[in-house]
Structures are given as structure tokens and as C-alpha cells.
PDB file of N, CA and C in Angstrom:
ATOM      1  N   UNK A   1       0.841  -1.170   0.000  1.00  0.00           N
ATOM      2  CA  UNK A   1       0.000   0.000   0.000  1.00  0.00           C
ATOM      3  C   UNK A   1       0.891   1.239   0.000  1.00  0.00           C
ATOM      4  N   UNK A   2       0.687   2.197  -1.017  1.00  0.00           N
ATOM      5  CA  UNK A   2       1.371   3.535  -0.944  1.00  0.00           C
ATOM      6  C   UNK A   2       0.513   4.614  -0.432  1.00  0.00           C
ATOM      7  N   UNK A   3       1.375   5.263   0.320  1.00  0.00           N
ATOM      8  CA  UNK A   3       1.164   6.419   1.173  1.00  0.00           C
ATOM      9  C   UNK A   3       0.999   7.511   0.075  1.00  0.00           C
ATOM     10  N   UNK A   4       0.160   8.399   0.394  1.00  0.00           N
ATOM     11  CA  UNK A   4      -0.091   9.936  -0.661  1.00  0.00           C
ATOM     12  C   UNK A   4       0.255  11.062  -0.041  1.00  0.00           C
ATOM     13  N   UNK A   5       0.975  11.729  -0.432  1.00  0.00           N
ATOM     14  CA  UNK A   5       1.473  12.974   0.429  1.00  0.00           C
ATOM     15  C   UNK A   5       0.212  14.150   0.135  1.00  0.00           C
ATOM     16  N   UNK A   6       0.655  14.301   1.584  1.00  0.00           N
ATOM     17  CA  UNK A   6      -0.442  15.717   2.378  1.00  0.00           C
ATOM     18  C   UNK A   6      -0.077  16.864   0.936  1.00  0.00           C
ATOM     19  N   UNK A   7      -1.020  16.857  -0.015  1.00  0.00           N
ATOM     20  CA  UNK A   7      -1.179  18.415  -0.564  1.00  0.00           C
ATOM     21  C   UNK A   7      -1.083  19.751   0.424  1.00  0.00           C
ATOM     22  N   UNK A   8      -0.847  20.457  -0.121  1.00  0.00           N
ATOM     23  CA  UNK A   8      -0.453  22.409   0.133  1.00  0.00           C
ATOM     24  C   UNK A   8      -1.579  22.835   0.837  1.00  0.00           C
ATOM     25  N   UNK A   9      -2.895  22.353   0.331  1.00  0.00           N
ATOM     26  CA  UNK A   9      -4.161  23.273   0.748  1.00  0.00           C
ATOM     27  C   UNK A   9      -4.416  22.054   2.538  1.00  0.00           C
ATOM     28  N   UNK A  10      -4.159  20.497   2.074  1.00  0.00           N
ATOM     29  CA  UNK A  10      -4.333  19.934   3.486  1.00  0.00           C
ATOM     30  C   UNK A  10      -2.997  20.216   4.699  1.00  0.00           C
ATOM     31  N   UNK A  11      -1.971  20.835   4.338  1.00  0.00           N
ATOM     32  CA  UNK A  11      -0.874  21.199   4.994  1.00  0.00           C
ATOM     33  C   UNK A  11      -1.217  22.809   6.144  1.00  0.00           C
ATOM     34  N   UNK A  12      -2.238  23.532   4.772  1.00  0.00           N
ATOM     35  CA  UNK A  12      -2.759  25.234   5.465  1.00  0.00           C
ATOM     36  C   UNK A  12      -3.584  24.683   6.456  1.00  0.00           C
ATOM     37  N   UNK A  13      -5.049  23.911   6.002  1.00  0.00           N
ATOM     38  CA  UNK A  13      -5.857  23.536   6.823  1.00  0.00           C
ATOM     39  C   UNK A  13      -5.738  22.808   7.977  1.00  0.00           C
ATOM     40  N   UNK A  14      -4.364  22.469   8.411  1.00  0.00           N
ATOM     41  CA  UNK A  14      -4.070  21.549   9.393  1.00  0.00           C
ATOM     42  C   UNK A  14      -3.061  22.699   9.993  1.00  0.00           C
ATOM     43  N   UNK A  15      -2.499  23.683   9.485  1.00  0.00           N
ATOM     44  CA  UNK A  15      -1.874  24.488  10.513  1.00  0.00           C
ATOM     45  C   UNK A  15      -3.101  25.665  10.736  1.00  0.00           C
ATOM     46  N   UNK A  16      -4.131  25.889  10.329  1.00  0.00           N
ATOM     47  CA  UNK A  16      -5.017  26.762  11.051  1.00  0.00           C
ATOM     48  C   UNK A  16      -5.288  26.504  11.691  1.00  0.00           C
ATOM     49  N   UNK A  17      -5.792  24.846  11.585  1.00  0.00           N
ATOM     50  CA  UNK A  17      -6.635  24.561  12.799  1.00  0.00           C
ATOM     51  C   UNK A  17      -5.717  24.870  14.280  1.00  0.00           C
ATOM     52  N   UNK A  18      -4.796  24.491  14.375  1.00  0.00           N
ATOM     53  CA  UNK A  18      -3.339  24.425  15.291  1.00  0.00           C
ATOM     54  C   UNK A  18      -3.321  25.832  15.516  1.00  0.00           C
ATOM     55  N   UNK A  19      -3.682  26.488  14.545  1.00  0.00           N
ATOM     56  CA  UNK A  19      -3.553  27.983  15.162  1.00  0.00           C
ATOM     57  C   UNK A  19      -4.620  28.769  15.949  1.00  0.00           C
ATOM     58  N   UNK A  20      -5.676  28.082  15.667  1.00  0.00           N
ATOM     59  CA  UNK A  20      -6.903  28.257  15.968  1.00  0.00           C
ATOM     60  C   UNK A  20      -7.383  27.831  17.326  1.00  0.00           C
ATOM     61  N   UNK A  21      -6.924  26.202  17.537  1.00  0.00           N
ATOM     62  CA  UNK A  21      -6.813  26.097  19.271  1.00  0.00           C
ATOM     63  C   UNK A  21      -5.848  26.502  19.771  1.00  0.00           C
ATOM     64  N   UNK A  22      -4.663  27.051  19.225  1.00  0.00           N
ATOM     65  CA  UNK A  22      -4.074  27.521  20.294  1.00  0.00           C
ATOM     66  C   UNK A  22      -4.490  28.846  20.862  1.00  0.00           C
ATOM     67  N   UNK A  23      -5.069  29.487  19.977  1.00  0.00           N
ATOM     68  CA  UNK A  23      -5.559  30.791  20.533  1.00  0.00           C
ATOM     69  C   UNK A  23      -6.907  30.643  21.130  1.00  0.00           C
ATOM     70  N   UNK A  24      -7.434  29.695  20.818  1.00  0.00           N
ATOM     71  CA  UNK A  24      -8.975  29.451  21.492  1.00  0.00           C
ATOM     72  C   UNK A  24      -8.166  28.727  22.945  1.00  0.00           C
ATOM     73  N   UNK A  25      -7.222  28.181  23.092  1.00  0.00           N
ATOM     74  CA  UNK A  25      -6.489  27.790  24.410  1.00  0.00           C
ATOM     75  C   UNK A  25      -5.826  28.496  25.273  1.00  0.00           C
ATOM     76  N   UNK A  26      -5.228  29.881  24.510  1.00  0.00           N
ATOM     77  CA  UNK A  26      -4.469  30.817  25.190  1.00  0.00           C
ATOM     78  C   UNK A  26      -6.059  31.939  25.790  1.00  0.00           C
ATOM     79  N   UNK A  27      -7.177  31.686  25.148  1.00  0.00           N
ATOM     80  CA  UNK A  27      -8.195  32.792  25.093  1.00  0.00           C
ATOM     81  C   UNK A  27      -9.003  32.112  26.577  1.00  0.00           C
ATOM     82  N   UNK A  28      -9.089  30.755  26.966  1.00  0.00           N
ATOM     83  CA  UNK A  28      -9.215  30.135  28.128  1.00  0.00           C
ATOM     84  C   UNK A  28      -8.537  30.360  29.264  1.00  0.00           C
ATOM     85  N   UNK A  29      -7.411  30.351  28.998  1.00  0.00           N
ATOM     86  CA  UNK A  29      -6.848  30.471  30.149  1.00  0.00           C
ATOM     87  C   UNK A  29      -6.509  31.518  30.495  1.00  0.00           C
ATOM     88  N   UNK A  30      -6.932  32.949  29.797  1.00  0.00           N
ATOM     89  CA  UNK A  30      -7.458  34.228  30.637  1.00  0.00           C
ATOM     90  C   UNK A  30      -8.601  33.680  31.274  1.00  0.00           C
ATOM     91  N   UNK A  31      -9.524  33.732  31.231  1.00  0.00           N
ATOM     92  CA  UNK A  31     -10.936  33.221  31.464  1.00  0.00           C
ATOM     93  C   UNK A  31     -11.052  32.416  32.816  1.00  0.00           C
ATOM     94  N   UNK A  32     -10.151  31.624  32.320  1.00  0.00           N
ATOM     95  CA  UNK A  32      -9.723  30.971  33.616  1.00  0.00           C
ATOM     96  C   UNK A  32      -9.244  31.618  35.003  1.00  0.00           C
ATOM     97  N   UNK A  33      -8.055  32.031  34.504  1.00  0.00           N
ATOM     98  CA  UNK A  33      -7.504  33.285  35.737  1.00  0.00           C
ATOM     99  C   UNK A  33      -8.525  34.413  35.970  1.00  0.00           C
ATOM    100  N   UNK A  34      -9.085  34.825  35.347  1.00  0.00           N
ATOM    101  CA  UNK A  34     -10.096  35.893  35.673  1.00  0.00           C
ATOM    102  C   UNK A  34     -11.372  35.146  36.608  1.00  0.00           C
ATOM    103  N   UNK A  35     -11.592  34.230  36.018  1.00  0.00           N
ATOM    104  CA  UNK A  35     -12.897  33.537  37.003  1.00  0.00           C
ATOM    105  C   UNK A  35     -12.100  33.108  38.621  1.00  0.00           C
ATOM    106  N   UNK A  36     -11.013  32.339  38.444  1.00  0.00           N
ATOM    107  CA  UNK A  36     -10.118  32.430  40.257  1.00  0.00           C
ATOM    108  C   UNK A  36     -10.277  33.422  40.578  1.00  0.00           C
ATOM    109  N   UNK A  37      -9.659  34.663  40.144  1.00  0.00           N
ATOM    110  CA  UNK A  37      -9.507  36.030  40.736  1.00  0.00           C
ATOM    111  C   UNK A  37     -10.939  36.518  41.270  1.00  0.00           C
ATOM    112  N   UNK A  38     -12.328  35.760  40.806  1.00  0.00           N
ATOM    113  CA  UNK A  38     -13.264  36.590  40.908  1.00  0.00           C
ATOM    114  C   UNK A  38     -14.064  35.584  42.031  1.00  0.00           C
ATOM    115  N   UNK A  39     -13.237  34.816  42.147  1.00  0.00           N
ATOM    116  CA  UNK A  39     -14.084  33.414  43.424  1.00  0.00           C
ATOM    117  C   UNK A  39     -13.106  33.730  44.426  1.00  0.00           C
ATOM    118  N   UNK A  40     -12.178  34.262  44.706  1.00  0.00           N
ATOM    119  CA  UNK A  40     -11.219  34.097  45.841  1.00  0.00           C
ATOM    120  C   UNK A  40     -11.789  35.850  45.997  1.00  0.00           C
ATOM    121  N   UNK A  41     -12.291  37.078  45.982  1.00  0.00           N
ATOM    122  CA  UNK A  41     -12.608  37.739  45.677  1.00  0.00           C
ATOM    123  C   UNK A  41     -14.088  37.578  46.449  1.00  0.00           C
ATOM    124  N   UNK A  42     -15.191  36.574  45.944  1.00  0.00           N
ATOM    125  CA  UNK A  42     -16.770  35.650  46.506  1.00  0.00           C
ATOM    126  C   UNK A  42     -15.968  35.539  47.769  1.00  0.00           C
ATOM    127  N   UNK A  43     -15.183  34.625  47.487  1.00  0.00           N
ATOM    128  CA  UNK A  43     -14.948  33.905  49.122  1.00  0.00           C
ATOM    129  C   UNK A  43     -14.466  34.731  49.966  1.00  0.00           C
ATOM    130  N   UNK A  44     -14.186  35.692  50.198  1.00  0.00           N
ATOM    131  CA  UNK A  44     -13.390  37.076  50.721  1.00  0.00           C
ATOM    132  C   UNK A  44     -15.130  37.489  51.153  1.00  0.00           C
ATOM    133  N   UNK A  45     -15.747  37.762  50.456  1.00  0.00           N
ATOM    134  CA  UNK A  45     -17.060  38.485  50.563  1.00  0.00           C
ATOM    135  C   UNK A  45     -17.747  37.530  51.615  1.00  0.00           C
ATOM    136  N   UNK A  46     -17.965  36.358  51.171  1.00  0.00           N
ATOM    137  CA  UNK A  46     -18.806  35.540  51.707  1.00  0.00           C
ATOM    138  C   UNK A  46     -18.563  35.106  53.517  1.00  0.00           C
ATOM    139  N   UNK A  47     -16.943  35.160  53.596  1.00  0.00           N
ATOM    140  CA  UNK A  47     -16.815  35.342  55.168  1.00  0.00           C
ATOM    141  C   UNK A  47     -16.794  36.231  55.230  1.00  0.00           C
ATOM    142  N   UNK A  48     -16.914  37.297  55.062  1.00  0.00           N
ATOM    143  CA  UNK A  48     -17.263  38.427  55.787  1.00  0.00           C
ATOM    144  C   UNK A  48     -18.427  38.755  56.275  1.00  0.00           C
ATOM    145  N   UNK A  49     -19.622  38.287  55.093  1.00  0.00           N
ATOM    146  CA  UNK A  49     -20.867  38.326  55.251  1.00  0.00           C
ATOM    147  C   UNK A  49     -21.909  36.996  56.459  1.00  0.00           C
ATOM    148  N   UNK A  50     -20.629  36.429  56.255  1.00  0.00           N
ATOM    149  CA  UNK A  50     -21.058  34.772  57.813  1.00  0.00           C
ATOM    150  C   UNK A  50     -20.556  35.568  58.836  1.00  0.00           C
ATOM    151  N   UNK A  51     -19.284  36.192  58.626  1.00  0.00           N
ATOM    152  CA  UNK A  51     -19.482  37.039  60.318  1.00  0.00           C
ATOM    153  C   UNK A  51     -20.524  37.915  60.383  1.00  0.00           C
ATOM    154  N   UNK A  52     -21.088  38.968  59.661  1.00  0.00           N
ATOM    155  CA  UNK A  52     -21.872  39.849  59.905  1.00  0.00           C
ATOM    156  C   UNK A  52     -22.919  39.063  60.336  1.00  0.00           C
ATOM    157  N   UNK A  53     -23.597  38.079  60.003  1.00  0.00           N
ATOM    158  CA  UNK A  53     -24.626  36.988  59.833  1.00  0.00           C
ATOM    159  C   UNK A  53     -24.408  36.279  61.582  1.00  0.00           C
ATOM    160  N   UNK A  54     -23.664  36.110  61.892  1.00  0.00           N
ATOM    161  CA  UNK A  54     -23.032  35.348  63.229  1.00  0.00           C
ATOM    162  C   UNK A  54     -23.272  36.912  64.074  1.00  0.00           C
ATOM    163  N   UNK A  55     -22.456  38.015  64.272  1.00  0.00           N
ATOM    164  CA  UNK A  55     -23.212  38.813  65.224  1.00  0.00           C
ATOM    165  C   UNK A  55     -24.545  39.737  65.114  1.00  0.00           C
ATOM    166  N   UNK A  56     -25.312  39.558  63.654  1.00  0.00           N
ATOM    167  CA  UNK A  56     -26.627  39.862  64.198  1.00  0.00           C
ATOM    168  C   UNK A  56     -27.617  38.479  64.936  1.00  0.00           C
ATOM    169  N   UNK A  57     -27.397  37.360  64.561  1.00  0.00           N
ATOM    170  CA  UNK A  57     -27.607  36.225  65.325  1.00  0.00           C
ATOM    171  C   UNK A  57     -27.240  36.621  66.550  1.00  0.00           C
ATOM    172  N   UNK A  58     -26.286  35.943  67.004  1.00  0.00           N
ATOM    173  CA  UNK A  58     -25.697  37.322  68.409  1.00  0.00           C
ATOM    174  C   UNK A  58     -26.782  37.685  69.097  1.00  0.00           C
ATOM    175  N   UNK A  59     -26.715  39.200  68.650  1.00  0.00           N
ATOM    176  CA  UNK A  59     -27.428  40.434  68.827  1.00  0.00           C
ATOM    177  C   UNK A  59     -29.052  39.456  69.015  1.00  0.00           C
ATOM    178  N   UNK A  60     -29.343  38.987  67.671  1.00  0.00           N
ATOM    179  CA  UNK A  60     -31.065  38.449  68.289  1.00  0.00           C
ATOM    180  C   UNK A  60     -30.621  37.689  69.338  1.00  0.00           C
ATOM    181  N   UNK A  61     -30.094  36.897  69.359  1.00  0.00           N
ATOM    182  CA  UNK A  61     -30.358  35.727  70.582  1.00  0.00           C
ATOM    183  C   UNK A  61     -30.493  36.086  71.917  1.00  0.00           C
ATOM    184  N   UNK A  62     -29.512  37.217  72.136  1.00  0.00           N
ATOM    185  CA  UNK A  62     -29.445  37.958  73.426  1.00  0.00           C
ATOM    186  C   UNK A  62     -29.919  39.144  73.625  1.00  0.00           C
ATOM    187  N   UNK A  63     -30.748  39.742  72.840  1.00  0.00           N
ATOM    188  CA  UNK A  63     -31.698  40.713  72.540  1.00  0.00           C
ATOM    189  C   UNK A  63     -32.627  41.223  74.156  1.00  0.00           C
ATOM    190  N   UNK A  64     -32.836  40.044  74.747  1.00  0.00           N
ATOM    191  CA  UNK A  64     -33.505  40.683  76.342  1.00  0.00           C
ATOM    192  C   UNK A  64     -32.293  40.416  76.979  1.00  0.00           C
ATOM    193  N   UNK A  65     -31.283  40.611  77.196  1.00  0.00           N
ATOM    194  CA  UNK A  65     -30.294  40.432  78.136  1.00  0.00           C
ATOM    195  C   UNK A  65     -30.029  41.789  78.787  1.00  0.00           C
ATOM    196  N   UNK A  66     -30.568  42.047  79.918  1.00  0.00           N
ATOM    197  CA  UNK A  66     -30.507  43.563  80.413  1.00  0.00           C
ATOM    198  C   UNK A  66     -29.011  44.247  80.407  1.00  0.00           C
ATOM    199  N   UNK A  67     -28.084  43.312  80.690  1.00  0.00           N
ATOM    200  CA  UNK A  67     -26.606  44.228  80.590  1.00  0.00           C
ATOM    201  C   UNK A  67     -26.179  44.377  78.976  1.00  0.00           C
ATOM    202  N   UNK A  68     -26.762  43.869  78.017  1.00  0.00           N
ATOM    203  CA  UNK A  68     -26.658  44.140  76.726  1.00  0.00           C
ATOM    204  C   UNK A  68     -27.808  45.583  76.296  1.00  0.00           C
ATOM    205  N   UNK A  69     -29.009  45.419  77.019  1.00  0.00           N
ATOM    206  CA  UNK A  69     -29.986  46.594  76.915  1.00  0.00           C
ATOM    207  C   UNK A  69     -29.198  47.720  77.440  1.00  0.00           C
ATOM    208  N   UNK A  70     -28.752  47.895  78.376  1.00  0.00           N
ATOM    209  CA  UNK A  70     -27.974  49.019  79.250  1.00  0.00           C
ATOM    210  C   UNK A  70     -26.585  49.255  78.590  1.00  0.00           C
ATOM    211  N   UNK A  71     -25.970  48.252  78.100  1.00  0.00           N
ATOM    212  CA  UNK A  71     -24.956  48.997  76.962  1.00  0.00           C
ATOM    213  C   UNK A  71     -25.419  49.707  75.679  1.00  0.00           C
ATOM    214  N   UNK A  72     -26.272  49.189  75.148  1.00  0.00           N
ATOM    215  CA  UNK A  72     -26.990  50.209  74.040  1.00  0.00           C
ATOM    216  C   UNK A  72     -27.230  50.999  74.435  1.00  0.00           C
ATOM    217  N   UNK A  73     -28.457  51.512  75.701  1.00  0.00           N
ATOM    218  CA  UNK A  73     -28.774  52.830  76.219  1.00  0.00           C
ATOM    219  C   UNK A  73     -27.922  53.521  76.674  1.00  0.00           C
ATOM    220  N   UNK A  74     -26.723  52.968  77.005  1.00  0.00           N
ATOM    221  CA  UNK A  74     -25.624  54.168  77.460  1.00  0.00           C
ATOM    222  C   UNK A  74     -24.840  54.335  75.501  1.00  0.00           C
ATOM    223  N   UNK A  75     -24.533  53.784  75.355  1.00  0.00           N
ATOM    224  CA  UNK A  75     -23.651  53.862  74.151  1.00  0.00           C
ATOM    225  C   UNK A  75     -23.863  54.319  72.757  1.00  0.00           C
ATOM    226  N   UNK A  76     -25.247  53.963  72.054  1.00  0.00           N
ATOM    227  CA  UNK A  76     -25.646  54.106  71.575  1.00  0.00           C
ATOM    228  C   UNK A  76     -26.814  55.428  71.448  1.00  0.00           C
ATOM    229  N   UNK A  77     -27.468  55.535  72.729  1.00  0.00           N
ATOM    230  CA  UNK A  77     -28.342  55.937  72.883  1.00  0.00           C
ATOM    231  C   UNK A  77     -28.138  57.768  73.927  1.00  0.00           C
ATOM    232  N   UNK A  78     -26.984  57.674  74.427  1.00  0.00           N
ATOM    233  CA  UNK A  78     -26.517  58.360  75.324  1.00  0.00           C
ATOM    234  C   UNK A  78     -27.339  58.358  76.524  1.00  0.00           C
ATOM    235  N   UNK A  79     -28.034  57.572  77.319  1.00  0.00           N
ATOM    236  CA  UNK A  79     -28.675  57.402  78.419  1.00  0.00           C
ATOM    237  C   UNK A  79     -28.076  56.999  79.722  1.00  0.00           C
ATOM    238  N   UNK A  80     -28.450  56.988  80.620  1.00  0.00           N
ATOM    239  CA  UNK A  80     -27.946  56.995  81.997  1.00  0.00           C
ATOM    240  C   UNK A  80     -28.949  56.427  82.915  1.00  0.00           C
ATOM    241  N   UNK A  81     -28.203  55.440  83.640  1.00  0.00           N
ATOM    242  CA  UNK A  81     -29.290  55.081  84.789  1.00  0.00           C
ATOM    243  C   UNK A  81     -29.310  55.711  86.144  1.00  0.00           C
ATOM    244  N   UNK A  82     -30.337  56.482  86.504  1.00  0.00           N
ATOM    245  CA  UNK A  82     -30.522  56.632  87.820  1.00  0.00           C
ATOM    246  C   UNK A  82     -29.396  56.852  88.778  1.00  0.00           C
ATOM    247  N   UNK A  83     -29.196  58.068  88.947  1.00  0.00           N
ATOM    248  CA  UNK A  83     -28.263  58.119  89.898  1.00  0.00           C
ATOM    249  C   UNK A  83     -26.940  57.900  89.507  1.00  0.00           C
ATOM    250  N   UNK A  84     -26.734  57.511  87.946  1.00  0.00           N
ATOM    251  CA  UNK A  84     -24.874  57.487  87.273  1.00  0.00           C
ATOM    252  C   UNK A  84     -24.614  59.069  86.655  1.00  0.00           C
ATOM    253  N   UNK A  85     -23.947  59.205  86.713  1.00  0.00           N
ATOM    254  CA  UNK A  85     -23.651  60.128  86.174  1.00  0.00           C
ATOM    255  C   UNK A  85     -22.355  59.842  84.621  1.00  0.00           C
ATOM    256  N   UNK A  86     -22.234  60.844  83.898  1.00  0.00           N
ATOM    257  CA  UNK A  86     -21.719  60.105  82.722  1.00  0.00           C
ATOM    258  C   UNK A  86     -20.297  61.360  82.583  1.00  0.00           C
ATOM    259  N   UNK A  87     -19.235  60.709  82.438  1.00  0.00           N
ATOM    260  CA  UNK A  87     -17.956  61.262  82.325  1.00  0.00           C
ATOM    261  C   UNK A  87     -18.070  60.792  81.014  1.00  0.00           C
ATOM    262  N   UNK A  88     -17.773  62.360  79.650  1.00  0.00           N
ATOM    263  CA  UNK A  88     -17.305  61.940  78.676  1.00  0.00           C
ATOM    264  C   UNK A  88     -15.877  62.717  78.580  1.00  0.00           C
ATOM    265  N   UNK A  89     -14.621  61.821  77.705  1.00  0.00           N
ATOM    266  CA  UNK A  89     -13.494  62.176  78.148  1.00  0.00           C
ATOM    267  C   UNK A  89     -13.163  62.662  76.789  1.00  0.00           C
ATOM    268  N   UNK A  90     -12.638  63.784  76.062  1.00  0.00           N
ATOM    269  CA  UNK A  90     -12.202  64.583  74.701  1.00  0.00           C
ATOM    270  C   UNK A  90     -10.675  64.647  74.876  1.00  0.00           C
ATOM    271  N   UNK A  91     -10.578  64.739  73.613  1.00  0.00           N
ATOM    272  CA  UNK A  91      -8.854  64.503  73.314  1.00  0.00           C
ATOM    273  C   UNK A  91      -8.522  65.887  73.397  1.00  0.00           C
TER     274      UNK A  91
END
């Protein structure tokens, strides 16, 4: 059996293609790095947003706790109980 050599036009069509995934391969793997960059980026967000999530939980759970009520009303609220008096100290 004899072999037929690759013609000129099947020689172009076989280096486009080659040229063609490589740039459809080099065009991925931006894509790629850009999608990591944009999940490590989520995940940055997402604990941040489980802590915020963890002390308003917190905050409800202990919501009637009178020495938590009396830090808001002094702190928040500028209030005073009965008979305290309030030292504020300026730089």
C-alpha cells in the first residue's frame, strides 16, 4: 500500500486549525484566571458576610439580656441610669 502525500491546501488547513486552538487555548486560560480572581474575591465576601450573619444572630439571641440593653442605652443611645452620672473624656 502507498502512502499519498499531504497536498499544500491539506498542509494550510491543518496548521489553522493548530492555530486556531491555540488561541482558542491561550483565550481560556485568561478566562480561567479571571474567574479564580473573581471566586477568591466571593470567598473574601462571603466570610465576611457569615461574620456579619453570626453577630446579628448574636445580637437576636441575646436581645432581652438587660446588661446588653444598658450597653446600648448608654452607648448608643446616650442614656444613663438613675443616679450614674456620665464622664465623657475629649482629646
Amino acid at each position: 500500500m502507498q502512502l499519498k502525500k499531504a497536498g499544500i491546501l491539506t498542509k494550510l488547513v491543518v496548521l489553522v486549525l493548530i492555530i486556531a486552538a491555540t488561541v482558542s487555548l491561550l483565550r481560556m486560560q485568561g478566562q480561567i484566571a479571571l474567574a479564580m480572581s473573581e471566586r477568591e474575591e466571593l470567598k473574601l465576601l462571603v466570610a465576611q458576610q457569615t461574620q456579619v450573619n453570626a453577630d446579628l444572630q448574636d445580637a437576636v439571641d441575646h436581645s432581652d439580656d438587660p446588661g446588653r440593653q444598658a450597653d446600648i442605652a448608654r452607648g448608643e443611645l446616650g442614656l444613663a441610669a438613675p443616679g450614674e452620672k456620665v464622664i465623657i473624656f475629649t482629646d
